[in-house]
N, C-alpha and C. Protein backbone atom coordinates (compact mmCIF):
# COMPACT_ATOMS: atom_id res chain seq x y z
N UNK A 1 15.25 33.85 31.97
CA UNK A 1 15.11 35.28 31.72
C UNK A 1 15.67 35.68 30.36
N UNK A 2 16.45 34.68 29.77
CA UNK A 2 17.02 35.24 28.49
C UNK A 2 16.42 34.02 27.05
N UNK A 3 15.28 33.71 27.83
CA UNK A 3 14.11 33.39 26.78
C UNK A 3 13.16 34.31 26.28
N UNK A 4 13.58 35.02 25.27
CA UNK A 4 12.22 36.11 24.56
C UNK A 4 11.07 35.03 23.95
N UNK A 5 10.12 35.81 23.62
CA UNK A 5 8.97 34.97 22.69
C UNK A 5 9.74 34.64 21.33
N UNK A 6 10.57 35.12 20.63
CA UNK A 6 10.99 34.65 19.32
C UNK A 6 12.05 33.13 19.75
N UNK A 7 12.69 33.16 20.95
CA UNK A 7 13.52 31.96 21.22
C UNK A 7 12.20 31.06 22.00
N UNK A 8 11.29 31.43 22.34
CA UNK A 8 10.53 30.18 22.82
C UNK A 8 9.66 29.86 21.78
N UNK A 9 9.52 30.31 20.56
CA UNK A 9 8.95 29.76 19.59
C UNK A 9 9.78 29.24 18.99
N UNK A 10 10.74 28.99 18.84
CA UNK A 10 11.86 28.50 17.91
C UNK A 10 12.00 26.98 19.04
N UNK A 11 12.02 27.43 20.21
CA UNK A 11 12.50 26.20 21.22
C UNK A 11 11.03 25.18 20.88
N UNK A 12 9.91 25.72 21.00
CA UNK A 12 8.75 24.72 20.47
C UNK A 12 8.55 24.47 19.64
N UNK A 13 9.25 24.75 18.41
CA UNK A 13 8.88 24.59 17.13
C UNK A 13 9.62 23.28 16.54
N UNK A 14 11.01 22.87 17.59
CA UNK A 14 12.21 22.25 17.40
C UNK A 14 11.44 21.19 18.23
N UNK A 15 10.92 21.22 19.48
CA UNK A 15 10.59 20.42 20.41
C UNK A 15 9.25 19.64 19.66
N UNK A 16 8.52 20.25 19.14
CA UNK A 16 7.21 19.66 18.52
C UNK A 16 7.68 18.57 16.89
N UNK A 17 8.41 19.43 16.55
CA UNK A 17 8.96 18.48 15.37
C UNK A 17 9.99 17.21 15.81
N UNK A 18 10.34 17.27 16.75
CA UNK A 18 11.56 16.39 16.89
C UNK A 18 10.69 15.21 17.89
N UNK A 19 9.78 15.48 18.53
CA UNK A 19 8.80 14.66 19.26
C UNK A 19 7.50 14.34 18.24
N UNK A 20 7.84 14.62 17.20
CA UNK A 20 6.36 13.68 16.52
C UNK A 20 4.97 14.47 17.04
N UNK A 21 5.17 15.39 17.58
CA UNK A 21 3.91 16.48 18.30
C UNK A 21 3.63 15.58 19.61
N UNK A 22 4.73 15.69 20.12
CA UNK A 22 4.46 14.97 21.36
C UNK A 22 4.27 13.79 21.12
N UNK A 23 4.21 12.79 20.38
CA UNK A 23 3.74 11.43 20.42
C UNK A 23 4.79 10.03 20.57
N UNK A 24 5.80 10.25 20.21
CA UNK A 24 6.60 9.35 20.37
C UNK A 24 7.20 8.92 21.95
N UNK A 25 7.69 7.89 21.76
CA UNK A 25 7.78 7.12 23.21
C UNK A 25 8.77 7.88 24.15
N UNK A 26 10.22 8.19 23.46
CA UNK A 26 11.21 9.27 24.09
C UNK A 26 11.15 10.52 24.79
N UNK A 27 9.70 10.92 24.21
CA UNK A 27 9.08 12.26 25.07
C UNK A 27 9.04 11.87 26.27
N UNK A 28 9.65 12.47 26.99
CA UNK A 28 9.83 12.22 28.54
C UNK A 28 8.54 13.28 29.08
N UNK A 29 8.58 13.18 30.42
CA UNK A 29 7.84 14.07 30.99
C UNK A 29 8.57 15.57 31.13
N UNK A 30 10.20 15.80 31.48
CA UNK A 30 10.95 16.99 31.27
C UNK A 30 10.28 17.61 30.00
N UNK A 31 10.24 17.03 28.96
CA UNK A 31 10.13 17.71 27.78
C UNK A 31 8.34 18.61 27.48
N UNK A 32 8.02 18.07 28.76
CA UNK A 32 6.43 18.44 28.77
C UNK A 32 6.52 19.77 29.84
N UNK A 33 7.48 19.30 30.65
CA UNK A 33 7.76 20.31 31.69
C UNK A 33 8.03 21.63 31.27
N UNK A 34 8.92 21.39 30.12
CA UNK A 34 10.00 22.61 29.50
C UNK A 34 8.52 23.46 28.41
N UNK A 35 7.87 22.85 27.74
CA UNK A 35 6.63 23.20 26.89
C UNK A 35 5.95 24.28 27.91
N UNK A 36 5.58 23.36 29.35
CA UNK A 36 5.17 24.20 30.20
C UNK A 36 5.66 25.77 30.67
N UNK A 37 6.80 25.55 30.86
CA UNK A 37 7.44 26.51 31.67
C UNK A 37 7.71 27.98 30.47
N UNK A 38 7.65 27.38 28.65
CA UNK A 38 7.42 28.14 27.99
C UNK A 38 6.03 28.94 27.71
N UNK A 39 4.95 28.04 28.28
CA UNK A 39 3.52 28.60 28.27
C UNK A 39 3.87 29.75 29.14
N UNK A 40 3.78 29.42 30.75
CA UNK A 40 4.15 29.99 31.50
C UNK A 40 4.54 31.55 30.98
N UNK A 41 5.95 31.61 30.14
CA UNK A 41 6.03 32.43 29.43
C UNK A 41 5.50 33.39 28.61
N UNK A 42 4.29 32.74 28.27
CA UNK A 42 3.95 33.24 27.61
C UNK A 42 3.17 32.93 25.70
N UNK A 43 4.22 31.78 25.70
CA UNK A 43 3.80 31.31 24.33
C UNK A 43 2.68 30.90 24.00
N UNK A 44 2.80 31.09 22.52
CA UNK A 44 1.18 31.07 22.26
C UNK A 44 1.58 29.78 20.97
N UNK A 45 1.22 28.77 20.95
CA UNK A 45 1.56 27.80 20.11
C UNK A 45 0.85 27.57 18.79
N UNK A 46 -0.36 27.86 19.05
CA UNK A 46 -1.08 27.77 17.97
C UNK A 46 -0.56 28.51 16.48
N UNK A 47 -0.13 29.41 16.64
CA UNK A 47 0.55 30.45 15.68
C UNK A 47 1.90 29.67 14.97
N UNK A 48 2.38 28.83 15.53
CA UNK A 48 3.80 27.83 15.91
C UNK A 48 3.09 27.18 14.85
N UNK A 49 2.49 26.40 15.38
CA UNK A 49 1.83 24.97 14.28
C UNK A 49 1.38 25.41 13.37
N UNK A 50 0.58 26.44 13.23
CA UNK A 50 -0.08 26.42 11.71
C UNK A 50 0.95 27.17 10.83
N UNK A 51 1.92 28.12 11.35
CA UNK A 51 3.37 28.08 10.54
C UNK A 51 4.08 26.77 9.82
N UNK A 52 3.64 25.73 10.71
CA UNK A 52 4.58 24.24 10.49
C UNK A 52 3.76 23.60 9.60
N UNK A 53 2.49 23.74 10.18
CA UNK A 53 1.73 22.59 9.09
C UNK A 53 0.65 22.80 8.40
N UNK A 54 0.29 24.29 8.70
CA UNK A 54 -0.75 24.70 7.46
C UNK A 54 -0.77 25.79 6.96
N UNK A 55 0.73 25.70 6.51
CA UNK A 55 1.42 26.56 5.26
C UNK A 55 1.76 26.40 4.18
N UNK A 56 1.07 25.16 3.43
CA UNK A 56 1.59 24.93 2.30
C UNK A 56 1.17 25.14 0.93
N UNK A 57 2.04 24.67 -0.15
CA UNK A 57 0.96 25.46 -1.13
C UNK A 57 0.67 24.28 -1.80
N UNK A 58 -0.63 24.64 -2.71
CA UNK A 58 -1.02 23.98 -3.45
C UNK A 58 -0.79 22.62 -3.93
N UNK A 59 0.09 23.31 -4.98
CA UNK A 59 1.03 21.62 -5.11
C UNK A 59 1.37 20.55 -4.34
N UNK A 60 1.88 21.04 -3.54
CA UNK A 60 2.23 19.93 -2.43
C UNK A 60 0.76 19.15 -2.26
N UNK A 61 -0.23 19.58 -1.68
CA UNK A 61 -1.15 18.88 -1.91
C UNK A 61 -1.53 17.93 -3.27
N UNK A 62 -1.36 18.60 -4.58
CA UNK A 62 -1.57 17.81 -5.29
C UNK A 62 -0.83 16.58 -5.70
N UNK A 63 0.52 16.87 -5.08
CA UNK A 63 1.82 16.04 -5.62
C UNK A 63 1.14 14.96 -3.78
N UNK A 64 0.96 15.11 -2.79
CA UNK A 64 0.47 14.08 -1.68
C UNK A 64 -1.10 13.33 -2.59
N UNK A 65 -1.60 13.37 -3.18
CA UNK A 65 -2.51 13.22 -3.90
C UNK A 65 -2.07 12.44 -4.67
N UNK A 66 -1.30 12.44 -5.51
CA UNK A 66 -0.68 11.36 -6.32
C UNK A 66 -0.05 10.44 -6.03
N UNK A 67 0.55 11.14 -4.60
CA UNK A 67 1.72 9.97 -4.00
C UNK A 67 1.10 8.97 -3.65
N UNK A 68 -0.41 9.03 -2.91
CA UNK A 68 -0.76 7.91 -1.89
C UNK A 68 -1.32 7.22 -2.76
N UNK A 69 -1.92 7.96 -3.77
CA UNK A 69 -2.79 7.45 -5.31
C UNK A 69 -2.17 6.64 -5.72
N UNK A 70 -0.83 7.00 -6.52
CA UNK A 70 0.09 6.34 -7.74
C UNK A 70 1.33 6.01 -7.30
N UNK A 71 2.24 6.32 -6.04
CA UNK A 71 3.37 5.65 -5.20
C UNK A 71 3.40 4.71 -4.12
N UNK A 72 2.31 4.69 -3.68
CA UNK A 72 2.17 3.67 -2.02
C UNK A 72 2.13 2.64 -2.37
N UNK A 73 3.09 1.54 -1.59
CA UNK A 73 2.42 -0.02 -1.78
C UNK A 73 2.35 -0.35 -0.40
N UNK A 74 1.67 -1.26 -0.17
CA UNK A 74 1.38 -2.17 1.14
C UNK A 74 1.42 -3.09 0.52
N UNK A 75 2.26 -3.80 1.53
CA UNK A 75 2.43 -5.28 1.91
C UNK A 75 2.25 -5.92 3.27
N UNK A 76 0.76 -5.94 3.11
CA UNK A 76 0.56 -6.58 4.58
C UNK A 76 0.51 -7.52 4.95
N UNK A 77 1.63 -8.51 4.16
CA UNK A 77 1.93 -9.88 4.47
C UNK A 77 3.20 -9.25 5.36
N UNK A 78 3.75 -8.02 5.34
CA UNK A 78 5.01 -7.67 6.14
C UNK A 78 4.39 -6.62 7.09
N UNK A 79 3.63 -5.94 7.08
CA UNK A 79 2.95 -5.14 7.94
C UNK A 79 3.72 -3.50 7.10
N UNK A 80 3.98 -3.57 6.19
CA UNK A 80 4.97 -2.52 5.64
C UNK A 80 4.18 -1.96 4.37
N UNK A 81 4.52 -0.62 4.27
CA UNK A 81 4.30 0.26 3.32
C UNK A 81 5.51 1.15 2.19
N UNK A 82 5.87 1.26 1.37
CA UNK A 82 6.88 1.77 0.81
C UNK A 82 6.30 2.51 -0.48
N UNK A 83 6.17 3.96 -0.65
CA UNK A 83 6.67 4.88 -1.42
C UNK A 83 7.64 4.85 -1.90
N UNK A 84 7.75 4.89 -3.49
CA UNK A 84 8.58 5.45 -4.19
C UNK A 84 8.77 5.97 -5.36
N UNK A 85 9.14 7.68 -5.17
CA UNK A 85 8.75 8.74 -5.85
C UNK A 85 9.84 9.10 -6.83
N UNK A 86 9.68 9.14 -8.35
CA UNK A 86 10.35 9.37 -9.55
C UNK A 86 10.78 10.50 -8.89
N UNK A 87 11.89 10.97 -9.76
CA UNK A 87 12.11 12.48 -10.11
C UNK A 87 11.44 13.17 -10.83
N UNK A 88 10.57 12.30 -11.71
CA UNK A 88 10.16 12.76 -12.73
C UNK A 88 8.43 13.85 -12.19
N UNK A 89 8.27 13.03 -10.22
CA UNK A 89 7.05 13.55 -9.57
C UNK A 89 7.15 14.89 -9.19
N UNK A 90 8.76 14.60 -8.71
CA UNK A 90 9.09 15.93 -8.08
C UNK A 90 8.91 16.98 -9.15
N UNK A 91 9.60 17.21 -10.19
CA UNK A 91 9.78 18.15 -11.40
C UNK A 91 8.21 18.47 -11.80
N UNK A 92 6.97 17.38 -12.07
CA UNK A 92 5.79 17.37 -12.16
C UNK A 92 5.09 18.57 -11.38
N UNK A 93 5.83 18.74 -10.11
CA UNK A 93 4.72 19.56 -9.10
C UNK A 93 5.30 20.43 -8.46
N UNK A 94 6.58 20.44 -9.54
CA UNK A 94 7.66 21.25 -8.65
C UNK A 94 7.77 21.19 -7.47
N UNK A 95 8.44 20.16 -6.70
CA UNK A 95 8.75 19.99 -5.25
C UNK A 95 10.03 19.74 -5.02
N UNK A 96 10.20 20.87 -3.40
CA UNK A 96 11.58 21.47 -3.57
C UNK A 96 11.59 20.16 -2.04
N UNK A 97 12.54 20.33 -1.17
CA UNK A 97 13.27 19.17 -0.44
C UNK A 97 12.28 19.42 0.44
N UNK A 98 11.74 20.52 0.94
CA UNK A 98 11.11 20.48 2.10
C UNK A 98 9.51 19.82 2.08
N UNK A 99 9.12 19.95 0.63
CA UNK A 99 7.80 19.57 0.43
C UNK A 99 7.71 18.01 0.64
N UNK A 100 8.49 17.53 0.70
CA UNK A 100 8.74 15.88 1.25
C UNK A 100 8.30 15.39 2.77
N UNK A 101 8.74 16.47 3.21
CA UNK A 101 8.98 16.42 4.79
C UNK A 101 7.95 15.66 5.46
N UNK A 102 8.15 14.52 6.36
CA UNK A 102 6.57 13.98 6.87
C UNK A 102 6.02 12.67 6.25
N UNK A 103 6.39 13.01 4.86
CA UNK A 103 5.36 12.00 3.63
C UNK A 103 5.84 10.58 4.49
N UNK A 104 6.69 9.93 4.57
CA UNK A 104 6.79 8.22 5.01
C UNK A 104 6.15 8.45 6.29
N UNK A 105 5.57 9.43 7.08
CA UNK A 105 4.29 9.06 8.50
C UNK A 105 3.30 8.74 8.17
N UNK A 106 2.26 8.92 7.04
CA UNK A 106 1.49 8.88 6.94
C UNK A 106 0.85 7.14 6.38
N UNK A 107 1.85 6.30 6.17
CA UNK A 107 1.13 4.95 5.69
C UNK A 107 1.50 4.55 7.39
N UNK A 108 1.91 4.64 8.21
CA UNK A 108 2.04 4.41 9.52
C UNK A 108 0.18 4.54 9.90
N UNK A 109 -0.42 5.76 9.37
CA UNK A 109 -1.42 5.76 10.06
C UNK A 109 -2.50 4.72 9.73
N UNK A 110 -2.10 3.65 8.63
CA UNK A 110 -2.73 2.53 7.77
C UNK A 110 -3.00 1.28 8.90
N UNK A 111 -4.07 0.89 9.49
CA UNK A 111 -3.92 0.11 10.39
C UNK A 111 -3.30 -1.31 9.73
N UNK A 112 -2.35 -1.79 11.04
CA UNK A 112 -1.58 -2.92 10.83
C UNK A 112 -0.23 -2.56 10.23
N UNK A 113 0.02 -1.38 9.74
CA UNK A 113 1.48 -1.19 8.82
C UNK A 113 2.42 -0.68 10.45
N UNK A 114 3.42 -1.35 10.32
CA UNK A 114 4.23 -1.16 11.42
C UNK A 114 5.66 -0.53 11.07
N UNK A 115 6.34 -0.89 9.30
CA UNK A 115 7.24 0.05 8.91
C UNK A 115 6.84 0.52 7.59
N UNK A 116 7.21 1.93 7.63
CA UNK A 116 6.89 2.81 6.21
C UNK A 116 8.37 2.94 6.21
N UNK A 117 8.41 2.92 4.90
CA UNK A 117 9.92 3.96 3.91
C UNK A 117 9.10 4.57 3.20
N UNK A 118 10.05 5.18 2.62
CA UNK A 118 9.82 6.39 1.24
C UNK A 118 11.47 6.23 0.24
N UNK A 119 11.39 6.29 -0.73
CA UNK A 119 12.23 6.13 -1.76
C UNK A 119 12.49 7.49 -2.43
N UNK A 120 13.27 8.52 -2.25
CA UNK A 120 13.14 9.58 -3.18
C UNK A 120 13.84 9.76 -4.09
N UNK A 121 14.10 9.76 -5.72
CA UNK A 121 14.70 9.84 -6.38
C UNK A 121 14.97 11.32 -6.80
N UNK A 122 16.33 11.68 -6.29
CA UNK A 122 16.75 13.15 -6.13
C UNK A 122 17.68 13.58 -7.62
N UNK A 123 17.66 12.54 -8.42
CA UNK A 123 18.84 12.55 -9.68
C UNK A 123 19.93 11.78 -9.29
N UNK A 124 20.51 13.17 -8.51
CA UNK A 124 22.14 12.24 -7.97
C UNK A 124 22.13 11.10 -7.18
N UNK A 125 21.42 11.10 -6.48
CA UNK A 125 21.10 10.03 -5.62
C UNK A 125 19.74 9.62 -5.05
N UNK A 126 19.53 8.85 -4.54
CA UNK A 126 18.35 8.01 -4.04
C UNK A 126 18.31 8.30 -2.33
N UNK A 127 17.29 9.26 -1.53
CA UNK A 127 17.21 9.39 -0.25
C UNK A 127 15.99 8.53 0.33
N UNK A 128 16.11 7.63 1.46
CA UNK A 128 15.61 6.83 1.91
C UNK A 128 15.20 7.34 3.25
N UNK A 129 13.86 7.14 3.59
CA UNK A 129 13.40 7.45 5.16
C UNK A 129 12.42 6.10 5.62
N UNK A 130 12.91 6.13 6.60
CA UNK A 130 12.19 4.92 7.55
C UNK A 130 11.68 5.50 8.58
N UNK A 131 10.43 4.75 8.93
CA UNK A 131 9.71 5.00 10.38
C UNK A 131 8.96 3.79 10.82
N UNK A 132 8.95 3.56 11.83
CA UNK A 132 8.45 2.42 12.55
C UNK A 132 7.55 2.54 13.59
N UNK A 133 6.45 1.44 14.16
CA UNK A 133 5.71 1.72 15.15
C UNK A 133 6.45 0.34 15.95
N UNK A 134 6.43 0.75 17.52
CA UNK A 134 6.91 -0.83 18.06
C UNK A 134 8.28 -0.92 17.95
N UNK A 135 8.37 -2.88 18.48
CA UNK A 135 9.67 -3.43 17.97
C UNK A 135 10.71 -3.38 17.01
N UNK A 136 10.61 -2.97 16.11
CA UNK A 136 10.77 -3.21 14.13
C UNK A 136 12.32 -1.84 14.40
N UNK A 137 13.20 -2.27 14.16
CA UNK A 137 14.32 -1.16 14.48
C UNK A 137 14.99 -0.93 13.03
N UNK A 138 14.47 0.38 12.80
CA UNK A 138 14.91 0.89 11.39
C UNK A 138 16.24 1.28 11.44
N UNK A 139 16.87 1.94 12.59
CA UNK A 139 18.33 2.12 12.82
C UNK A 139 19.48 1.10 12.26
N UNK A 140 18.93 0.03 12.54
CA UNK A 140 19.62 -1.08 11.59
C UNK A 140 19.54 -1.56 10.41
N UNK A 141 18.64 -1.76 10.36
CA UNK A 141 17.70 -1.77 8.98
C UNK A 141 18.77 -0.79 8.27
N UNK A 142 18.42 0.33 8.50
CA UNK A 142 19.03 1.60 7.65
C UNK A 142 20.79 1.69 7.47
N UNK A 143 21.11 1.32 8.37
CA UNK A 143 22.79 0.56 8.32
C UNK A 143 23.22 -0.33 7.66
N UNK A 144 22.34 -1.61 8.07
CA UNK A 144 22.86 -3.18 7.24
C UNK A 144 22.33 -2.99 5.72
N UNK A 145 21.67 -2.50 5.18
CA UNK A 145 21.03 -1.86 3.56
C UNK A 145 21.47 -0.84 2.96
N UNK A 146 20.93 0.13 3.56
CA UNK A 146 20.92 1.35 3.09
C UNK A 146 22.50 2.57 3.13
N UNK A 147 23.34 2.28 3.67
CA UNK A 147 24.12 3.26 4.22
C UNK A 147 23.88 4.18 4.98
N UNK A 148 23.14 3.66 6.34
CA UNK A 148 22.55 4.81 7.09
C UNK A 148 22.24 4.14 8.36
N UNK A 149 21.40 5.25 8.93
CA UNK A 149 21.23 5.11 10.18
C UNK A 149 20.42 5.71 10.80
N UNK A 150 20.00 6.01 12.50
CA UNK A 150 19.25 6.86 12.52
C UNK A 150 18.69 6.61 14.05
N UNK A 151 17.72 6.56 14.44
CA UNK A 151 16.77 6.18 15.91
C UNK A 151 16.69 4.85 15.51
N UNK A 152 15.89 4.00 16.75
CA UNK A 152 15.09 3.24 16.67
C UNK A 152 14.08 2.68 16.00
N UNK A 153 13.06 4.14 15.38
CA UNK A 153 12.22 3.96 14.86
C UNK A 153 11.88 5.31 14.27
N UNK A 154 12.61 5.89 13.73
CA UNK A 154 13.39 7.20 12.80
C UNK A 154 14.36 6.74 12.07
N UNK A 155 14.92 6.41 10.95
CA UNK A 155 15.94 6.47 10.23
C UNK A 155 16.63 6.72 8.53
N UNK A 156 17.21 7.02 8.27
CA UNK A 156 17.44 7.35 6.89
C UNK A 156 18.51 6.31 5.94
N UNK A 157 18.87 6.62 4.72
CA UNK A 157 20.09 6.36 4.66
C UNK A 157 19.83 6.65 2.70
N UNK A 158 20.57 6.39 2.07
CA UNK A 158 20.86 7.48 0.67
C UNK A 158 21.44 6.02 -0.34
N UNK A 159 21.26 6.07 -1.51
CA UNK A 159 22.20 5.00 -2.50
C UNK A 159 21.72 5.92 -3.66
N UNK A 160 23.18 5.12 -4.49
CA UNK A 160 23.40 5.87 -5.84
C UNK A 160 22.73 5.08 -7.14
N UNK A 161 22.00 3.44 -6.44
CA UNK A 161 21.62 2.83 -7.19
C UNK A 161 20.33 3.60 -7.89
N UNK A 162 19.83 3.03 -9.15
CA UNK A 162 18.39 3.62 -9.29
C UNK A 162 17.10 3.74 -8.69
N UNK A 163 16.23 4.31 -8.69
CA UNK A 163 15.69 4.13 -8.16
C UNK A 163 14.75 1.93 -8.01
N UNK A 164 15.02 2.09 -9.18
CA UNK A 164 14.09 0.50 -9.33
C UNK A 164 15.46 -0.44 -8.99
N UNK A 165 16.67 -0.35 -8.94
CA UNK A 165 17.50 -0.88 -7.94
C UNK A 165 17.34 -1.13 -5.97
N UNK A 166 17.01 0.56 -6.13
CA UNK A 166 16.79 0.60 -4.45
C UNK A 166 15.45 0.09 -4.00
N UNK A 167 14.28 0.25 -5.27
CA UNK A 167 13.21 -0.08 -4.35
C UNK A 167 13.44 -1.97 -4.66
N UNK A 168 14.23 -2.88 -5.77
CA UNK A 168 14.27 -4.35 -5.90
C UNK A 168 15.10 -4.38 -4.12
N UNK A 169 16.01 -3.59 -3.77
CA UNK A 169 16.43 -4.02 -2.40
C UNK A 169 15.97 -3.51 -1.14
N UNK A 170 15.11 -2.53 -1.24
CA UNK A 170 14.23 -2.55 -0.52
C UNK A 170 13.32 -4.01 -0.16
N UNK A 171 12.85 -4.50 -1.31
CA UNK A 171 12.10 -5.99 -1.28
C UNK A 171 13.19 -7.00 -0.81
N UNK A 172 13.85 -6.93 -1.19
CA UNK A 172 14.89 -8.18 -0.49
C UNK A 172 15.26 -7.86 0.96
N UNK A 173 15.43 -6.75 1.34
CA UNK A 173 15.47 -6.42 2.60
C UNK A 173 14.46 -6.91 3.59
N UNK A 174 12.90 -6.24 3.02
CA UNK A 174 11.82 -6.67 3.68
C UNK A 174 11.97 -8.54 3.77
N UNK A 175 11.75 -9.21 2.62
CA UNK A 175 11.82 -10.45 2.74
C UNK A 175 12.79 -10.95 3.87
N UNK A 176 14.21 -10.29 3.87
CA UNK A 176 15.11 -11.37 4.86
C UNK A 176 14.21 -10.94 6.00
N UNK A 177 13.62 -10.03 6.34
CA UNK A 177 13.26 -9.27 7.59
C UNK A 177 12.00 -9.81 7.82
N UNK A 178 11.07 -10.86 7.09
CA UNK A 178 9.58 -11.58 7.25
C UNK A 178 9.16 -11.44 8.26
N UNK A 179 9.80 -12.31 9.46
CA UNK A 179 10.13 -12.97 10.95
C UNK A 179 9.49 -11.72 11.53
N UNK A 180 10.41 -10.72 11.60
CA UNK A 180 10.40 -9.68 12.73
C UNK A 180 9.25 -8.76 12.12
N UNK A 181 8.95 -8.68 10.93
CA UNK A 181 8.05 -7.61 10.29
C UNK A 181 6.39 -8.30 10.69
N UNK A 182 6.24 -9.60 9.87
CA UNK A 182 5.20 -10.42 10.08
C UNK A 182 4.75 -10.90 11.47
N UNK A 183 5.41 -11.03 12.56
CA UNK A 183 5.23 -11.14 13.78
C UNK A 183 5.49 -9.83 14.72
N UNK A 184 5.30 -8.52 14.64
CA UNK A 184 5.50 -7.71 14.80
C UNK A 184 4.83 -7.48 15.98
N UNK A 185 5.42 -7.32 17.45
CA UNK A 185 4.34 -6.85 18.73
C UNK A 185 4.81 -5.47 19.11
N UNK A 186 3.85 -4.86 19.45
CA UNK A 186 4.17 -3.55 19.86
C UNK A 186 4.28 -3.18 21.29
């Protein structure tokens, strides 16, 4: 009763982003329940999502345009994909922190790639995002490398090295990791 429509859009807006839009394995059935019981309510979702994901401007498009163009590599001798974006991209297209948001999901959708990173070169430091499909546990990954941490198959972690530092250990990372990347079951 002390759910208005502005707190059940905020509660789905948190629930849809934090579940991958429902897709990830952790989505329980409660969490489908609770979606429900906000319909129920009343909510109208559609209004929700295209707030989230088809609000953006321009740039951003053009700066995702370049990225997959002139930043993506695959290595599908590892089943892996890695972005990594100058500062010099960001300043290019003027992109502020949020216009990032998402970018390492999308070589996931590359059939056979089982881990994406992204490399962001922020000036002060270097921000790192991992995502995984399957076995492949970026949580560690992102610990034993990176200074970080995170889910299973969600994780982050940050260095002060350069960027062409972080992405040379990024590669050494992948390499010790062949085994588990190259034989990868889901």
């Amino acid at each position: 009763d002390k759910i208005n429509m502005e707190i059940a859009e905020c509660l789905y807006a948190g629930v849809m982003t934090d579940t991958g839009s429902f897709r990830f394995p952790a989505t329980s059935a409660n969490v489908h329940r609770m979606v429900a019981n906000l319909k129920d309510k009343g909510l109208k979702q559609g209004p929700v999502h295209e707030a989230l994901y088809d609000n953006f401007m321009e740039n951003r498009f053009r700066f995702l345009g370049n990225v997959l163009l002139n930043r993506m590599e695959i290595f599908y001798e590892y089943n892996t994909a890695l972005i990594a974006i100058p500062q010099a991209d960001l300043i290019k297209y003027n992109i502020k922190t949020g216009d990032t948001e998402g970018l390492v999901n999308y070589p996931l959708s590359i059939q056979g790639i089982k881990l994406a990173a992204i490399i962001i070169d922020r000036g002060e430091e270097r921000k790192i995002s991992f995502r995984s499909k399957g076995g492949f546990d970026v949580n560690t990954f992102a610990r034993t490398y990176f200074n970080g941490g995170g889910h299973f198959n969600a994780a982050g972690g940050q260095s002060k090295e350069s960027l062409d530092e972080v992405v040379a250990l990024f590669s050494k990372a992948m390499t010790e990791n062949k085994n588990q990347l190259s034989n990868y079951q889901f």
